[in-house]
Protein backbone atom coordinates (compact mmCIF):
# COMPACT_ATOMS: atom_id res chain seq x y z
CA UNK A 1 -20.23 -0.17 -41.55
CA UNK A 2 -19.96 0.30 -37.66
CA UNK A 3 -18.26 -2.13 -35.78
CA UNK A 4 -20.62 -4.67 -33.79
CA UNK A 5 -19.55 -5.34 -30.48
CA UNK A 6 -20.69 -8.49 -28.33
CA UNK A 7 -23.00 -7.43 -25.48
CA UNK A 8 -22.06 -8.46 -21.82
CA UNK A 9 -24.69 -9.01 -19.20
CA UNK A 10 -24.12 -9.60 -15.56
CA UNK A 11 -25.73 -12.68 -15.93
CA UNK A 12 -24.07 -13.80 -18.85
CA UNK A 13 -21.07 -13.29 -16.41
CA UNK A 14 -22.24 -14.81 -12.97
CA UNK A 15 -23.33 -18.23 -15.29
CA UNK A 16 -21.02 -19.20 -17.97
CA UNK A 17 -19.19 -21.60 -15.77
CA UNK A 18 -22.30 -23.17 -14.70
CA UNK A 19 -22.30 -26.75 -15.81
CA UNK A 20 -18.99 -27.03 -17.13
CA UNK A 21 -16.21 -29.18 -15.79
CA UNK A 22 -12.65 -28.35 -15.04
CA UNK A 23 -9.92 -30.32 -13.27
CA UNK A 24 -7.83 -28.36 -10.67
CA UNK A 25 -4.60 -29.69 -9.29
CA UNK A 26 -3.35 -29.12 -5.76
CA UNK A 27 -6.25 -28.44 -3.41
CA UNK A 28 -4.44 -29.14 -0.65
CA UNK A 29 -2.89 -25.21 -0.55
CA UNK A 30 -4.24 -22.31 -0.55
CA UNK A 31 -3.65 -20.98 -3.99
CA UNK A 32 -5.40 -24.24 -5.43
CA UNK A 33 -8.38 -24.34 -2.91
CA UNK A 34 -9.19 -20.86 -3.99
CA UNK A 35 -9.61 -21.59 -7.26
CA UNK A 36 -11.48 -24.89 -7.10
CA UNK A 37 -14.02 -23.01 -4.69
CA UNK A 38 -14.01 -20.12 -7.13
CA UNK A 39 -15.28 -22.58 -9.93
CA UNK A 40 -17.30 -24.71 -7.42
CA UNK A 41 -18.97 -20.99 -6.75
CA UNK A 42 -19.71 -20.25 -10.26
CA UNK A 43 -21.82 -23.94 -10.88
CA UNK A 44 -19.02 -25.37 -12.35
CA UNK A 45 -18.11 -29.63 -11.75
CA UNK A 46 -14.75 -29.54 -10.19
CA UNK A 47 -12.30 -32.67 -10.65
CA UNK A 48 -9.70 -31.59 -7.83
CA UNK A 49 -6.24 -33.07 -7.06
CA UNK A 50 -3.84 -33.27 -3.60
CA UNK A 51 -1.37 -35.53 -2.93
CA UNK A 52 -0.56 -36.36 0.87
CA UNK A 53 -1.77 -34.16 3.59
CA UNK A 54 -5.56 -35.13 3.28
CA UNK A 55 -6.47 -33.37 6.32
CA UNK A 56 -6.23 -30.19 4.39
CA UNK A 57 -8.62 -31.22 2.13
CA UNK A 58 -11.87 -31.85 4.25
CA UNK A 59 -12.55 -28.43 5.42
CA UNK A 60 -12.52 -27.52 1.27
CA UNK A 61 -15.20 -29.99 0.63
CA UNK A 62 -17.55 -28.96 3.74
CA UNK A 63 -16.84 -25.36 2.08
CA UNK A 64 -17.95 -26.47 -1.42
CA UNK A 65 -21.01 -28.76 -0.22
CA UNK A 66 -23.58 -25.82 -0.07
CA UNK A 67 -22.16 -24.32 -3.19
CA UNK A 68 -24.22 -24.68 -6.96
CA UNK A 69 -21.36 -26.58 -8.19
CA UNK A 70 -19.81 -30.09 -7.72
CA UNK A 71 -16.30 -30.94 -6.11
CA UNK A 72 -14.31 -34.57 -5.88
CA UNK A 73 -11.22 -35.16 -5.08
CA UNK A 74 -8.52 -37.82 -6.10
CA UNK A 75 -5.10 -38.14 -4.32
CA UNK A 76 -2.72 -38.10 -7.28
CA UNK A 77 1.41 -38.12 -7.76
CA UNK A 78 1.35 -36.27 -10.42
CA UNK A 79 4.93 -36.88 -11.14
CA UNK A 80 3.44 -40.09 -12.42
CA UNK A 81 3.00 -39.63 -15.84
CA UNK A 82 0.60 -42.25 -16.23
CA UNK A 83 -1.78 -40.72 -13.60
CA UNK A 84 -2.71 -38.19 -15.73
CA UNK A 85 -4.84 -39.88 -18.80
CA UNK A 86 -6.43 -41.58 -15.43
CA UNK A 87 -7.49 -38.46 -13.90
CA UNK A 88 -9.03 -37.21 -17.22
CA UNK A 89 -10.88 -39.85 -17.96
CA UNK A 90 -12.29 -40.32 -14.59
CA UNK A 91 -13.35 -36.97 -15.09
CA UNK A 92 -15.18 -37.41 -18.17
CA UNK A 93 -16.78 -40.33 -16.87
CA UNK A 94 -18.51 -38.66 -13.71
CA UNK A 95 -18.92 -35.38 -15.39
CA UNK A 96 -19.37 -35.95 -19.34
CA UNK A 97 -16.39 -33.44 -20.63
CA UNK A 98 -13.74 -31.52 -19.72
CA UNK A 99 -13.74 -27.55 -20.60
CA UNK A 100 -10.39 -26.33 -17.99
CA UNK A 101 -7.53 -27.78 -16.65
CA UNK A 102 -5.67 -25.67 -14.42
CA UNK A 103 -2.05 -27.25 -13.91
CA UNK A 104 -1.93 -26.01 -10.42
CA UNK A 105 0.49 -28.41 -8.58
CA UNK A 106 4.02 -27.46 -7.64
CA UNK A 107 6.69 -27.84 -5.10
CA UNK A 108 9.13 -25.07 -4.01
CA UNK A 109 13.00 -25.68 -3.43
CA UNK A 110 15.05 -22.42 -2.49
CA UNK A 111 18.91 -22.40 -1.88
CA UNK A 112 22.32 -21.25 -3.30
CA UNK A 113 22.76 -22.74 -6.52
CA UNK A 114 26.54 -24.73 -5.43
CA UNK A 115 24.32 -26.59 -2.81
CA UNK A 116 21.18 -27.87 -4.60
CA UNK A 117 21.59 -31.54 -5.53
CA UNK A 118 20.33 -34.34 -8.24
CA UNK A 119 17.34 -34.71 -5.94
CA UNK A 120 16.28 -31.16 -5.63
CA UNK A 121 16.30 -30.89 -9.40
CA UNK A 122 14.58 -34.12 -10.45
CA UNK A 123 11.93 -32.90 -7.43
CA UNK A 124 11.13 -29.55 -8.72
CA UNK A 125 11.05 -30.28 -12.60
CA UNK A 126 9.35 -33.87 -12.41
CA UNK A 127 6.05 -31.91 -10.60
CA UNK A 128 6.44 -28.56 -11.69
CA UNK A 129 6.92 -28.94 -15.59
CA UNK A 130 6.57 -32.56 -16.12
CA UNK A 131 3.68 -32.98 -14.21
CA UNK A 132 2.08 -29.81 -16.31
CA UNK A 133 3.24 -30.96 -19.02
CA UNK A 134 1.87 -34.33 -19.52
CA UNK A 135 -1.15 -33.04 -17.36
CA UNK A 136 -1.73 -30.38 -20.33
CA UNK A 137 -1.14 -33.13 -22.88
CA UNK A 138 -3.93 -35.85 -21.61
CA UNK A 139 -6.56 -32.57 -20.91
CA UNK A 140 -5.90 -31.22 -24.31
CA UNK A 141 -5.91 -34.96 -26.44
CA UNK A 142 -9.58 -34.80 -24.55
CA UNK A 143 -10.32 -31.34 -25.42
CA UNK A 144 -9.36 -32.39 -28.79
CA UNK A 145 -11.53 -35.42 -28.94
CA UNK A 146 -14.83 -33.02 -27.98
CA UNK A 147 -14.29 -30.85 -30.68
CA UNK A 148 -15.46 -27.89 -28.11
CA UNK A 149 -13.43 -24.84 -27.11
CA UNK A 150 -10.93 -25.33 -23.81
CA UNK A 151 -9.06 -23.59 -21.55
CA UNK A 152 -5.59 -24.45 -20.01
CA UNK A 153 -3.60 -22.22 -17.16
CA UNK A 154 -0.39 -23.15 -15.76
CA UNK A 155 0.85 -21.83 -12.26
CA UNK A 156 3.86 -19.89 -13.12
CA UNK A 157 6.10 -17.59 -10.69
CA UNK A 158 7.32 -14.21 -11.07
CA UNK A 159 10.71 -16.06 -10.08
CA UNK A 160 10.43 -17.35 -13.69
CA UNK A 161 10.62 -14.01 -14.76
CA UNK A 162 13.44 -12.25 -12.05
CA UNK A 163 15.98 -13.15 -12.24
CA UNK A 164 16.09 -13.94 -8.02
CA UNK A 165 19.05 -15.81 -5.86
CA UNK A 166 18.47 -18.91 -4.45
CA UNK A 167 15.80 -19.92 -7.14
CA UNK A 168 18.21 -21.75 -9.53
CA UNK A 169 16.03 -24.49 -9.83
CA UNK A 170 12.44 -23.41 -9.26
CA UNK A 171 12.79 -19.95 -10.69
CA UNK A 172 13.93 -22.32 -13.87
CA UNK A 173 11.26 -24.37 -13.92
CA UNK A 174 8.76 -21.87 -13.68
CA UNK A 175 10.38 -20.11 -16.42
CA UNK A 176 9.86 -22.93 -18.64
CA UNK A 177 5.99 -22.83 -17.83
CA UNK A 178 5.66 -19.40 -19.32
CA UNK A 179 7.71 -20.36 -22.30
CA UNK A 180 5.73 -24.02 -22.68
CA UNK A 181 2.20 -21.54 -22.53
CA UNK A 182 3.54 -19.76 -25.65
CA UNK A 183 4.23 -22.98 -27.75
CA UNK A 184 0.90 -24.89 -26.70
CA UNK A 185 -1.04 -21.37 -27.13
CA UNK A 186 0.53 -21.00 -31.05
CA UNK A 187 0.00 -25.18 -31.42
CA UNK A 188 -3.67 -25.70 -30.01
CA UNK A 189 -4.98 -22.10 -30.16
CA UNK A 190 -6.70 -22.99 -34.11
CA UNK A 191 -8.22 -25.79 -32.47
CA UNK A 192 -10.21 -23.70 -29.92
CA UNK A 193 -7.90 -24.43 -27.08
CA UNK A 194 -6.39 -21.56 -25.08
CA UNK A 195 -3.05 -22.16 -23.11
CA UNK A 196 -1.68 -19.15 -20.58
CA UNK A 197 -0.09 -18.82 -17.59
CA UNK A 198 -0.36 -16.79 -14.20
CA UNK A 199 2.81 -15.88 -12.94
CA UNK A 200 2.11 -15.35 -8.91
CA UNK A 201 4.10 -13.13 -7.25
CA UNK A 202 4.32 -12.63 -2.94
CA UNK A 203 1.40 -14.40 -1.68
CA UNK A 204 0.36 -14.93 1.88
CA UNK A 205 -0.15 -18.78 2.60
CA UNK A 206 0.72 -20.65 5.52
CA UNK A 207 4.12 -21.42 4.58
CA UNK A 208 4.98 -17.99 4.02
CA UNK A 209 3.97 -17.11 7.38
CA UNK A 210 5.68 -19.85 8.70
CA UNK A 211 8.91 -18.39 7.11
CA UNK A 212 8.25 -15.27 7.99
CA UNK A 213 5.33 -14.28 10.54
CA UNK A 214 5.50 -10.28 9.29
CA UNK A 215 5.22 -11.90 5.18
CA UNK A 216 2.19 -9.46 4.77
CA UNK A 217 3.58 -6.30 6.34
CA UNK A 218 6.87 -7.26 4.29
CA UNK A 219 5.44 -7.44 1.19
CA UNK A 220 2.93 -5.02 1.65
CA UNK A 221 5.84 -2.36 1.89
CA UNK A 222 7.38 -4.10 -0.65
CA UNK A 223 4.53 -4.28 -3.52
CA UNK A 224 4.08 -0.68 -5.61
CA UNK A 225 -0.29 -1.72 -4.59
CA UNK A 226 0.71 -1.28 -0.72
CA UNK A 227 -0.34 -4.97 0.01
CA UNK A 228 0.20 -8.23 -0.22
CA UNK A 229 -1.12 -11.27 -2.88
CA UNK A 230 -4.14 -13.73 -1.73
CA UNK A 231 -5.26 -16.74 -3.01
CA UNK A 232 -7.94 -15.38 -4.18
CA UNK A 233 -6.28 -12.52 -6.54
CA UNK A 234 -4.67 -15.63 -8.19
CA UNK A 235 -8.45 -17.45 -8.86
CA UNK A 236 -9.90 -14.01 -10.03
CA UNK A 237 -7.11 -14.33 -12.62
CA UNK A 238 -7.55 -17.56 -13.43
CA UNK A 239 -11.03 -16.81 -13.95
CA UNK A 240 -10.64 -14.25 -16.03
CA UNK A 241 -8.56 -16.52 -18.28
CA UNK A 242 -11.09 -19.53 -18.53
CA UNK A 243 -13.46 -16.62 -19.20
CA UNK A 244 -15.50 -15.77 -22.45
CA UNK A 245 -13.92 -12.35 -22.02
CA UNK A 246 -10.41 -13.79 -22.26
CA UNK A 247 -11.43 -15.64 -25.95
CA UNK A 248 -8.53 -13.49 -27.89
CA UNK A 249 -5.78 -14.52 -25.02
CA UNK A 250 -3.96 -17.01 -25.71
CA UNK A 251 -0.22 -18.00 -25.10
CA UNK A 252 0.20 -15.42 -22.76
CA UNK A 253 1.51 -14.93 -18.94
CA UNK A 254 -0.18 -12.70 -16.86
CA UNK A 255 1.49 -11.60 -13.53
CA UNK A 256 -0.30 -11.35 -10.33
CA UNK A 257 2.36 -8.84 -7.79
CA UNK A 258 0.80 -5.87 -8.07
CA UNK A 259 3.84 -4.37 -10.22
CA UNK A 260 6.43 -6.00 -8.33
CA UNK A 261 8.74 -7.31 -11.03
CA UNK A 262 9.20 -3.90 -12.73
CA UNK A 263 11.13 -3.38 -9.75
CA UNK A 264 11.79 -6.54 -8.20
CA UNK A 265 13.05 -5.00 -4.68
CA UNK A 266 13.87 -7.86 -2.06
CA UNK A 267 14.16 -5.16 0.90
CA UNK A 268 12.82 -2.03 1.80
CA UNK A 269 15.99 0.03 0.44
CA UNK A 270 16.09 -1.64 -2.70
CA UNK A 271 12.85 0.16 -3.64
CA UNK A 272 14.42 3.78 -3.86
């Protein structure tokens, strides 16, 4: 007997976000505004989080008010582990369900490893994997609760998975998101629910060009693609993974550097 294989349409494509609802956390930077606008795009209700800096957020709701979907916005501390079940159901309560919740939110803390203190840890790890974690634990108790299919993506790092000085801490927590996708996959996968990661690799943002005002041409040189990461390369990924095509993934970590960690070169002559 042949094999029978699903057929794809373009529209089948352009509209199976329309209607459904996702939460996405830390639309106050670029990575996170991409991908709420991305969903916003494709009809989809969008529950959004920031924390701080509101006058980032403004300009990414006057970009999403012409757009099929919905977008709100809630400033959150997600290191607050009770802010999460509040989120969610606030969420359900405008929008009826939840279908994705991209754990999104993150702060960055680089230095030598002798110099970073109680507070850089307990910064990095309460928001980066405690605030995913308990995040990914109210969504998928809701997810549960529907009895419908859901999706879950974490924001990883390809620092999780180079080994890279000066990213003791991050590069650790990060790690732990990858590893964390792989036990919720395997747990909640029978139950419909999907749980990956994106591990994000050089990507041009404002603080990266505050670091560094040549980030693009440095990367870009340093990348095997010739370029540097956007925002958007990291929603098109997430995308994919909230995706009907994406059904059989599940516990996985898919990097976004253009091939950089089979190398991982940090300067031009580390690449020969």
């Amino acid at each position: 007997m042949p094999l029978r294989f699903a057929r794809v349409t373009m529209s089948h494509t352009v509209h199976q976000f329309a209607g459904k609802t996702a939460i996405v956390t830390g639309i106050n930077r670029e990575i996170g505004a991409a991908i709420a606008l991305m969903f916003v795009r494709a009809g989809c209700n969008v529950s959004a989080t920031y924390h701080g800096e509101s006058e980032r957020v403004q300009p990414i709701l006057d970009m999403a008010r012409d757009l099929p979907g919905a977008l709100t916005v809630t400033d959150c501390d997600l290191r607050d582990i009770n802010v999460h079940e509040q989120l969610v159901q606030r969420t359900v309560a405008r929008y009826g369900a939840l279908d994705m919740y991209i754990a999104n939110s993150g702060v960055t803390v680089f230095g030598p490893f002798v110099d970073m203190t109680t507070a850089d840890f307990d910064s990095v790890f309460d928001l980066n994997l405690k605030g995913t974690f308990f995040g990914a634990q109210a969504a998928a108790r809701q997810m549960l609760r529907q009895g419908q299919p859901g999706r879950i993506v974490f924001s990883s790092s390809v620092t999780g998975i180079t080994a890279m000085p000066g990213a003791s801490v991050y590069g650790t927590s990060k790690a732990a998101l990858r590893h964390l996708a792989a036990i919720l996959g395997v747990e909640l996968g029978r139950n419909g629910i999907t749980v990956n990661a994106v591990a994000i690799g050089a990507t041009l943002n404002d603080r990266n060009l505050a670091d560094n005002p040549n980030y693009a041409t440095l990367w870009g040189h340093l990348s095997p693609v010739g370029r540097v990461g956007t925002p958007d390369d990291v929603a098109q990924a997430v995308r994919f993974l909230c995706s009907d095509s994406a059904q059989l993934v599940n516990g996985q970590t898919l990097t976004i550097d253009g091939g950089w960690t089979h190398m991982s070169p940090l300067s031009i002559g580390d690449r020969s």
